[in-house]
Protein backbone atom coordinates (compact mmCIF):
# COMPACT_ATOMS: atom_id res chain seq x y z
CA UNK A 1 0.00 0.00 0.00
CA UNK A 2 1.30 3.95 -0.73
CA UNK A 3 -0.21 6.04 1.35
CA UNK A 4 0.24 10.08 0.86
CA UNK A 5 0.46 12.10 3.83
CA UNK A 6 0.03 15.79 3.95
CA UNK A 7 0.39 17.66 7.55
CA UNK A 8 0.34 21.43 8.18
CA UNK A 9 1.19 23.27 11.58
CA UNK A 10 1.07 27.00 12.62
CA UNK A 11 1.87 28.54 15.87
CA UNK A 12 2.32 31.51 17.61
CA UNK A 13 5.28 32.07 19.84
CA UNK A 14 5.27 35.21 22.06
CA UNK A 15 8.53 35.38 22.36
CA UNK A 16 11.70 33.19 20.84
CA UNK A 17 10.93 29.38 22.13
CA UNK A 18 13.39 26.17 20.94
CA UNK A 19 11.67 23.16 20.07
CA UNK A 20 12.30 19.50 19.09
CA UNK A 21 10.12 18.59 16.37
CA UNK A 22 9.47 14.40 15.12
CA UNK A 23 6.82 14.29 12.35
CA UNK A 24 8.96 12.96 9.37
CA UNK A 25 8.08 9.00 8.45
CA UNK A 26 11.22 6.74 9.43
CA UNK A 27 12.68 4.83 6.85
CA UNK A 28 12.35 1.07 8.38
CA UNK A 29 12.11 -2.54 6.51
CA UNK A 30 8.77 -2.33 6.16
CA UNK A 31 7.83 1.49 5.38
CA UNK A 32 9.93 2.45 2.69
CA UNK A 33 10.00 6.61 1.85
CA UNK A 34 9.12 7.15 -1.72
CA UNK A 35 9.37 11.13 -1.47
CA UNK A 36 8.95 13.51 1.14
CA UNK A 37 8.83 17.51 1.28
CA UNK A 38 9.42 18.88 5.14
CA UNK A 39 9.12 23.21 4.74
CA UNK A 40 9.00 26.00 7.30
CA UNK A 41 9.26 29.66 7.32
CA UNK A 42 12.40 30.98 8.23
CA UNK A 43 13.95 30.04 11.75
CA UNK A 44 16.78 30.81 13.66
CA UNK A 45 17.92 27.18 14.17
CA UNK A 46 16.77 24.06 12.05
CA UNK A 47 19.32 20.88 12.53
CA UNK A 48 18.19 17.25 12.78
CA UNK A 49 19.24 14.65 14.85
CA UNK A 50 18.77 10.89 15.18
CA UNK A 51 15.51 9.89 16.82
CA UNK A 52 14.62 7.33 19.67
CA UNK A 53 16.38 3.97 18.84
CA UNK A 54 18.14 5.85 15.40
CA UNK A 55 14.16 5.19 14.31
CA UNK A 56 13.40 8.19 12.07
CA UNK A 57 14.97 11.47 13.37
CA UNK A 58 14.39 15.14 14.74
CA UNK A 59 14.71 18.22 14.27
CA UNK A 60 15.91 21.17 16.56
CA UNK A 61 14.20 24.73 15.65
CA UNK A 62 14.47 27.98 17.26
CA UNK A 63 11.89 30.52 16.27
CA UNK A 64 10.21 33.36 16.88
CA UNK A 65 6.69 35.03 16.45
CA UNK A 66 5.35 32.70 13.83
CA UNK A 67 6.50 29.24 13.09
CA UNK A 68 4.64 27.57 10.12
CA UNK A 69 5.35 23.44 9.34
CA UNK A 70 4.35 21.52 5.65
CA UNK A 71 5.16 17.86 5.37
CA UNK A 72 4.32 15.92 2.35
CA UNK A 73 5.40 12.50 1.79
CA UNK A 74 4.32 9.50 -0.20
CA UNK A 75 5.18 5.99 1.65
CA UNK A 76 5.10 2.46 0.37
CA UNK A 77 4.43 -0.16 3.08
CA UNK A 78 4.94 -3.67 2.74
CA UNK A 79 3.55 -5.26 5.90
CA UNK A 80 2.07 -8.24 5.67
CA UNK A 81 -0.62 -9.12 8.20
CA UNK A 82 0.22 -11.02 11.31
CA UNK A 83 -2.23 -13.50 13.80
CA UNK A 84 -0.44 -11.62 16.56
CA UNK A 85 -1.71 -14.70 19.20
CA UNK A 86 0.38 -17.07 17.36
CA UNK A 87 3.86 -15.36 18.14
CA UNK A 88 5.98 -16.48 21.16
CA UNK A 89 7.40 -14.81 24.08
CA UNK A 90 10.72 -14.44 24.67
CA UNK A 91 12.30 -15.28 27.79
CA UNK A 92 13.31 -11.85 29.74
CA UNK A 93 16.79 -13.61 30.19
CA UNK A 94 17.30 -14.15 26.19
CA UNK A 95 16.02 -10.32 25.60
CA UNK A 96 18.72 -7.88 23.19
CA UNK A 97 19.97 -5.61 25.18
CA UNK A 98 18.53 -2.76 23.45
CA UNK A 99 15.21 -3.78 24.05
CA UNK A 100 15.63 -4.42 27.84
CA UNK A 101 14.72 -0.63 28.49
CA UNK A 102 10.82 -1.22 27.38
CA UNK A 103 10.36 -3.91 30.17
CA UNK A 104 10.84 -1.08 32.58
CA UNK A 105 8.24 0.89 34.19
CA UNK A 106 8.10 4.38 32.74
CA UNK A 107 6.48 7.85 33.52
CA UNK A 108 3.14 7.25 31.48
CA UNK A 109 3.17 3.47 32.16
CA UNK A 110 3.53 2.39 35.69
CA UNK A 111 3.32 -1.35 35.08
CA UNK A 112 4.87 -2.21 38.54
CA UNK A 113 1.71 -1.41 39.84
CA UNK A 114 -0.31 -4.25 37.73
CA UNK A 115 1.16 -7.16 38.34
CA UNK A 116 -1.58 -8.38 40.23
CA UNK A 117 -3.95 -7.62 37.97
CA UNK A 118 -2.49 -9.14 34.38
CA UNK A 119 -1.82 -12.22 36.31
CA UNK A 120 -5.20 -11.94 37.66
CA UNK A 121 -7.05 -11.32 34.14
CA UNK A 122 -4.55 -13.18 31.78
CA UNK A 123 -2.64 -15.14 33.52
CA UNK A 124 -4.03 -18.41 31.83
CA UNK A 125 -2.47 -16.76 28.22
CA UNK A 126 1.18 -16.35 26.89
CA UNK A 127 3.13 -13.62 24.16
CA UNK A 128 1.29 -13.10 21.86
CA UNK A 129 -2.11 -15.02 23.17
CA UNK A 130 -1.85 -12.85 26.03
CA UNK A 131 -1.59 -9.37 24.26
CA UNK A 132 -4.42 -10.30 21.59
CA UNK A 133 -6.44 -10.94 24.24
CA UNK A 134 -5.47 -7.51 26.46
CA UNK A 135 -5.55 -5.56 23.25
CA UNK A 136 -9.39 -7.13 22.43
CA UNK A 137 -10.16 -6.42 26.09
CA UNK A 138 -8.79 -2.64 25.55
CA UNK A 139 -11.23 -1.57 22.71
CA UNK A 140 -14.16 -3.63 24.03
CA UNK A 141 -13.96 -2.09 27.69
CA UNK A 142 -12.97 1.40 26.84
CA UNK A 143 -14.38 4.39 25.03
CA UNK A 144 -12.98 6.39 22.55
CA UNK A 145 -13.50 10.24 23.82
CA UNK A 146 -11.22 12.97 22.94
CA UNK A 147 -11.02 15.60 25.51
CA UNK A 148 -10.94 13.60 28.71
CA UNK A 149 -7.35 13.21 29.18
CA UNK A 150 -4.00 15.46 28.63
CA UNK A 151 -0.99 15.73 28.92
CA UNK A 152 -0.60 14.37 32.34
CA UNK A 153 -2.72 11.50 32.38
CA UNK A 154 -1.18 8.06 32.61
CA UNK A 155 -1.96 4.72 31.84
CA UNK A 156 -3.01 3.92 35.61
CA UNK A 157 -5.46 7.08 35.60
CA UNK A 158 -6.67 5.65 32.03
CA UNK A 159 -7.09 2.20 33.25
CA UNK A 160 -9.43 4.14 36.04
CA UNK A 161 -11.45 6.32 33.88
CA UNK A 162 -12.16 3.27 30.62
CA UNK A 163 -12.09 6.44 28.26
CA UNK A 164 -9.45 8.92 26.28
CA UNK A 165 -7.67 8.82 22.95
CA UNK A 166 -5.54 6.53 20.89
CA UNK A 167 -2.34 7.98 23.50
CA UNK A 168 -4.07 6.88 26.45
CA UNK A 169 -5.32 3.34 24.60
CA UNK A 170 -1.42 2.62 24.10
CA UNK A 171 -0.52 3.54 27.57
CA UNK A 172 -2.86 1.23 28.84
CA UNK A 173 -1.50 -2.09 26.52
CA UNK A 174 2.09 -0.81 27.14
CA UNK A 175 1.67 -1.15 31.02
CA UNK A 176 -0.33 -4.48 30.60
CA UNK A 177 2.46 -5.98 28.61
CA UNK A 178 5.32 -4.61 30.43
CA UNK A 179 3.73 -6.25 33.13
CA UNK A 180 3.31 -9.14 32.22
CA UNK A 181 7.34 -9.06 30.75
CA UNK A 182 6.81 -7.92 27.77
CA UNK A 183 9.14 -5.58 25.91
CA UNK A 184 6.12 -3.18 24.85
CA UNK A 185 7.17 -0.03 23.09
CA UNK A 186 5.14 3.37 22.40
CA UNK A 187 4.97 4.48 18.06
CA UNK A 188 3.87 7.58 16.53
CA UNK A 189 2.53 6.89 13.07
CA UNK A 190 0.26 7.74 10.25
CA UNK A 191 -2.45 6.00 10.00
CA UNK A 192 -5.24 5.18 7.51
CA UNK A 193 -8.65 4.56 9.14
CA UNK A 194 -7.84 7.12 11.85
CA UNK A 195 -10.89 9.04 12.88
CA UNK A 196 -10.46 12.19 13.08
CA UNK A 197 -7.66 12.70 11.03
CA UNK A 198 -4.48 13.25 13.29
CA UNK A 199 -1.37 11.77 14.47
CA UNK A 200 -2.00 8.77 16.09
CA UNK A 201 -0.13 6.87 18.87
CA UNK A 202 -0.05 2.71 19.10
CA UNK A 203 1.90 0.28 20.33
CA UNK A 204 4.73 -2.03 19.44
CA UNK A 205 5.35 -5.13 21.33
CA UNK A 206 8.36 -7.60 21.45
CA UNK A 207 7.32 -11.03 20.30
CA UNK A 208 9.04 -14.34 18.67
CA UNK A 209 12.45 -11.81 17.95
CA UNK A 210 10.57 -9.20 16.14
CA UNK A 211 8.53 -5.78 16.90
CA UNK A 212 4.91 -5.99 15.50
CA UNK A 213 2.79 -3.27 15.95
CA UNK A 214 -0.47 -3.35 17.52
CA UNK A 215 -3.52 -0.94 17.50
CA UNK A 216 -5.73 -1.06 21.15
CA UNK A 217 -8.58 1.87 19.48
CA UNK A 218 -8.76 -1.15 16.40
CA UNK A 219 -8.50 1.68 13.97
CA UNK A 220 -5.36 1.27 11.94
CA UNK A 221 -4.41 -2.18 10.17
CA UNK A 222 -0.65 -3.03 10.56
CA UNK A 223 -0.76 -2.62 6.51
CA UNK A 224 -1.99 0.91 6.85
CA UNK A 225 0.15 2.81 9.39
CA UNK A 226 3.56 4.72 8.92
CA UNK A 227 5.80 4.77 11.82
CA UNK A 228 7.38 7.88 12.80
CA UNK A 229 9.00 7.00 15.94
CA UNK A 230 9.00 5.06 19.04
CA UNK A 231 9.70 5.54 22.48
CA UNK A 232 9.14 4.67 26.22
CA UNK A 233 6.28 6.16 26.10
CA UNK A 234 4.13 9.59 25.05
CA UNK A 235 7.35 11.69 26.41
CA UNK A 236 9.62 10.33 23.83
CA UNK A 237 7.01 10.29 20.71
CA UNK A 238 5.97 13.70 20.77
CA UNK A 239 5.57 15.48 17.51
CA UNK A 240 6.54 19.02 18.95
CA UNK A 241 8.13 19.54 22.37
CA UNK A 242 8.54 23.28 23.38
CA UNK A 243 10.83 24.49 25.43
CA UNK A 244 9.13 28.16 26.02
CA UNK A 245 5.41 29.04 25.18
CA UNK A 246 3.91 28.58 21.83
CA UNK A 247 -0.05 29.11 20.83
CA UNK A 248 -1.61 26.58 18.28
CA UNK A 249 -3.33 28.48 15.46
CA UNK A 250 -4.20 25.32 13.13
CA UNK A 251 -3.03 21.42 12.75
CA UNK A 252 -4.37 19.70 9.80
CA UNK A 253 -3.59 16.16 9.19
CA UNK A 254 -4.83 14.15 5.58
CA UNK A 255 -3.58 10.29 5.47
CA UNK A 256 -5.54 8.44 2.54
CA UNK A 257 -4.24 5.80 0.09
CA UNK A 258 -2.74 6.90 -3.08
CA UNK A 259 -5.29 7.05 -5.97
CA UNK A 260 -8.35 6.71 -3.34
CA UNK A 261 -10.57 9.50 -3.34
């Protein structure tokens, strides 16, 4: 599948702010970058750096007064569907050491605290079993509402409430994996299917050797999605971190397949 991707920012900045932007698709195995077009107005600063696991990259900006963002890209993915129940786990012991980090509790997931709980619920499942099952459990038990949760709202206080976005929906699997051992990771992507059109947040989770990606809201198929990066958790993911105060004028975000109307 090519998908084309169009995304347009604009803020206000009352006075000069630096910020660490992460919107660009990664070029992975399975996503391959067919053309892209990133544009701003002019900045004081713009210099990218390597991303979150080298997955994709960022960019530094320093700016004042206005700052205005237009990313285009056209991405082929070849990912071919995966019955995510049939995968293994692999034994914490025999994990790489670069994925040792996502078994950890972090500041959005607190998965210490649910131990009881997944053994509780799915004990009686393993790897990939066990995740199907917490991911089916996820979407049937909790509501999609925008507008109940920000930017300090974890996984626990999600877990509490059974409602938020697709952020709060990956916090939730990430600390239920983790849990359970594991290596869950959190992915910004593009996604076809998502409703409304934004960025959208899921999950990838260590199984059988590999990462597959799963999506707790059920609205993006692995076939359909573009990663942009990964991370711990929301913190890491972000597709504009300010370091000063900025004021959102408008965020548009168009994902549809190439040739569909």
């Amino acid at each position: 599948m090519i998908l084309e991707i169009m995304t347009k920012l604009d803020y206000t900045l009352p006075k000069p702010c630096d910020l660490l932007m992460q919107l660009e698709v990664a070029e992975m195995h399975d996503q391959t970058v067919l053309s892209a077009k990133l544009e701003t107005n002019e900045t004081e600063h713009f210099a990218t750096v390597p991303a979150e696991d080298r997955i994709g990259t960022r960019t530094w900006l320093r700016a004042s007064e206005r700052l205005t963002i237009s990313y285009q890209a056209r991405v082929q993915v070849d990912r071919a569907p995966q019955d995510i129940s049939k995968l293994a786990a692999v034994p914490p012991h025999l994990l790489p050491g670069e994925v040792v980090k996502y078994l950890m509790a972090s500041r959005y997931c607190p998965s210490d605290q649910f131990l009881a709980f997944t053994d509780a619920e799915f004990g009686h499942l393993k790897g990939g079993a066990r995740i199907a099952a917490m991911r089916d459990w996820i979407e049937r038990a909790f509501a999609y509402v925008p507008g109940v949760s920000n930017s300090k709202t974890t996984g626990l206080d999600t877990f509490v409430q059974r409602q938020g976005i697709c952020r709060d929906f990956a916090h939730v699997l990430i600390t239920l994996a983790r849990a359970s051992a594991i290596p869950a990771r959190m992915v910004s992507a593009y996604g076809i299917g998502v409703e409304p059109q934004d960025f959208h947040a899921l999950v990838d989770v260590y199984l059988d050797g590999s990462w597959y990606p799963v999506d707790p809201t059920g609205m993006v198929a692995p076939g359909g999605l573009a990663r942009i990066g990964v991370g711990r958790d929301a913190a890491d993911i972000s597709f504009l971190t300010a370091y000063g105060a900025l004021n959102l004028e408008t965020q548009s975000v168009d994902v549809r397949e190439a040739g569909a109307d």
